[in-house]
N, C-alpha and C. Protein backbone atom coordinates (compact mmCIF):
# COMPACT_ATOMS: atom_id res chain seq x y z
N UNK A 1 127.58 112.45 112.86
CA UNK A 1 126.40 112.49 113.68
C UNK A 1 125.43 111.42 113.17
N UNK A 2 124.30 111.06 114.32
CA UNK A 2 124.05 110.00 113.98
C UNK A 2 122.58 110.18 113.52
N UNK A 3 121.08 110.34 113.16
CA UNK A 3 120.05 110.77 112.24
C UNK A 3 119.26 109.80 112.50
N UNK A 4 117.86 109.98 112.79
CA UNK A 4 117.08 109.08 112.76
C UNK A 4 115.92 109.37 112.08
N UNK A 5 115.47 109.11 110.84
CA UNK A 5 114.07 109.52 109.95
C UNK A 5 113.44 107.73 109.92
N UNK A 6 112.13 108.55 109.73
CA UNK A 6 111.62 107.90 109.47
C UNK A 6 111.01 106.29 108.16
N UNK A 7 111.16 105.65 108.15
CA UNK A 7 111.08 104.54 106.76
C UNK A 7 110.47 105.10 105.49
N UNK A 8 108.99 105.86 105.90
CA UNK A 8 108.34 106.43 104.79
C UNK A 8 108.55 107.81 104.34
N UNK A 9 109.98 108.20 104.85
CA UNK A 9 110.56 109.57 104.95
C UNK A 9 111.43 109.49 103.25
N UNK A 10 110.77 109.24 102.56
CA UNK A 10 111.35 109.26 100.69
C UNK A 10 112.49 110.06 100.48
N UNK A 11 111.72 111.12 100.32
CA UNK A 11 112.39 112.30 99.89
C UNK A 11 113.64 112.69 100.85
N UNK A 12 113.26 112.64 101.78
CA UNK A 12 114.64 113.13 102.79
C UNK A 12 115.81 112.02 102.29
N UNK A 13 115.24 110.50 102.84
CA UNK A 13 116.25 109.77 102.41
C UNK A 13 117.46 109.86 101.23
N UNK A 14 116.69 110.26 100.46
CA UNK A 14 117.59 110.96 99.02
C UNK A 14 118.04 112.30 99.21
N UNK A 15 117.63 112.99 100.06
CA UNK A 15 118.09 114.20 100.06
C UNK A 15 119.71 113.75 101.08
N UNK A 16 119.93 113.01 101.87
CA UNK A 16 120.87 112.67 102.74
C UNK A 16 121.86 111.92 102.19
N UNK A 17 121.32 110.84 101.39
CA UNK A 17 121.97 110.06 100.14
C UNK A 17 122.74 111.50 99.40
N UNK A 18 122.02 111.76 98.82
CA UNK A 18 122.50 113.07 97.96
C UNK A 18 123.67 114.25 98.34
N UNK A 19 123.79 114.27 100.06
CA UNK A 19 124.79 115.04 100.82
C UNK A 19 125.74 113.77 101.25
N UNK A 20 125.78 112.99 101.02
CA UNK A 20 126.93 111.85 101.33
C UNK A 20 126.36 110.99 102.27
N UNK A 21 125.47 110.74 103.08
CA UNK A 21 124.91 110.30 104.43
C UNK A 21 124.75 108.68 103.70
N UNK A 22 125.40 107.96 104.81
CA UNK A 22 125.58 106.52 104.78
C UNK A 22 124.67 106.20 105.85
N UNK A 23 123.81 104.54 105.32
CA UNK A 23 123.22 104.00 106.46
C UNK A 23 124.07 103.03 107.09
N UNK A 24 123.39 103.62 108.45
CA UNK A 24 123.93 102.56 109.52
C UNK A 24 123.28 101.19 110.02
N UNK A 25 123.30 100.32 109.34
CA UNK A 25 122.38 99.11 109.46
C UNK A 25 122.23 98.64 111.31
N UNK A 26 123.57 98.69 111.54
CA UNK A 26 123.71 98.06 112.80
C UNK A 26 122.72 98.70 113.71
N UNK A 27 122.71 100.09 113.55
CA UNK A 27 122.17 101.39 114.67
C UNK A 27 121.06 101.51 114.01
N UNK A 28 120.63 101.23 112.40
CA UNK A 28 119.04 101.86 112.06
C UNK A 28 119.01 103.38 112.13
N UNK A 29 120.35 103.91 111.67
CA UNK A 29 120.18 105.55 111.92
C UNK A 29 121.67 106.06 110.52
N UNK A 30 121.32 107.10 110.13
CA UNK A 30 122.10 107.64 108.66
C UNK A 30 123.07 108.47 109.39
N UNK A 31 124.44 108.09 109.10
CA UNK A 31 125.67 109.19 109.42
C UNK A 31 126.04 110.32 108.80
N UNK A 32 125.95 111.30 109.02
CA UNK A 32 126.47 112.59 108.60
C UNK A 32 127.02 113.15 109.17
N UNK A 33 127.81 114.65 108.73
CA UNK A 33 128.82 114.99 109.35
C UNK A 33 127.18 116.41 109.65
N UNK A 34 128.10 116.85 110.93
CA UNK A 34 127.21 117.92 111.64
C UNK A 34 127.00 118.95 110.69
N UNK A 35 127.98 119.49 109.81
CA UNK A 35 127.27 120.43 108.61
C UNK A 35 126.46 120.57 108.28
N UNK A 36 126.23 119.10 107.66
CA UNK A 36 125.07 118.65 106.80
C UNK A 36 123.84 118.25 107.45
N UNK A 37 123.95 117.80 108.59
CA UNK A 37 122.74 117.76 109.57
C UNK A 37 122.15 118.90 109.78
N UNK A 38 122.89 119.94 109.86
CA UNK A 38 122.50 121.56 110.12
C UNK A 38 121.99 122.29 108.63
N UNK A 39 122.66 121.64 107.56
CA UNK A 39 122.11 122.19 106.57
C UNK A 39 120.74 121.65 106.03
N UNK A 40 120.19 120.73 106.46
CA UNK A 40 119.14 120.23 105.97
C UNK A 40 118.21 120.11 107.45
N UNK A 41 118.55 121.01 108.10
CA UNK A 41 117.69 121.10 109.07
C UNK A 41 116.73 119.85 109.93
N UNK A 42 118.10 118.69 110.39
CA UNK A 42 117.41 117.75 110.94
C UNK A 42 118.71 118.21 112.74
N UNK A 43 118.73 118.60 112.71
CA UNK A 43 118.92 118.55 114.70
C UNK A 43 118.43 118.32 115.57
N UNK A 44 116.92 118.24 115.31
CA UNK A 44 116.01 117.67 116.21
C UNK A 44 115.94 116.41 115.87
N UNK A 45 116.77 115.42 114.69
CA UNK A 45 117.20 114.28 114.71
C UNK A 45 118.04 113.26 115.05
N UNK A 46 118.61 114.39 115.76
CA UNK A 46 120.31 113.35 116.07
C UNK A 46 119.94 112.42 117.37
N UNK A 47 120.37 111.33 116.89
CA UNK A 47 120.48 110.35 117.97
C UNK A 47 121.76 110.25 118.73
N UNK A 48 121.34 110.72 120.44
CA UNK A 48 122.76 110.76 121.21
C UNK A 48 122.29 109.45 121.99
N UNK A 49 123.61 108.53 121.16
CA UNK A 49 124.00 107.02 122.07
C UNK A 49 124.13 107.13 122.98
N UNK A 50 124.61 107.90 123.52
CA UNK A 50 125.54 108.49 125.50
C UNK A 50 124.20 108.35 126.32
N UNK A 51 122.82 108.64 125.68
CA UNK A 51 121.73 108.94 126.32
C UNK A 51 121.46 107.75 126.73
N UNK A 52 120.50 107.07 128.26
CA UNK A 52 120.03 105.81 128.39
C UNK A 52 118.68 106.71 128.90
């Protein structure tokens, strides 16, 4: 799944780092698997590409 925080978002950043979450340079958005999106309570983050 695909995550979109914010630049001055510190702490999260490491918290996502810390669950495996890779940045996506191309997209500007951190990959995780849906688990971990759910476990750190960002779902109201996911960026759906499909969307225009």
């Amino acid at each position: 799944m695909d995550v979109r925080i914010g630049f001055h978002e510190i702490e999260l950043r490491s918290r996502i780092k810390a669950c495996g979450g890779k940045w996506d340079a191309s997209k500007k958005v951190w990959r995780l698997t849906y688990e971990k999106v759910k476990e750190l309570d960002l779902l109201d983050r996911i960026v759906d590409d499909k969307a225009s």
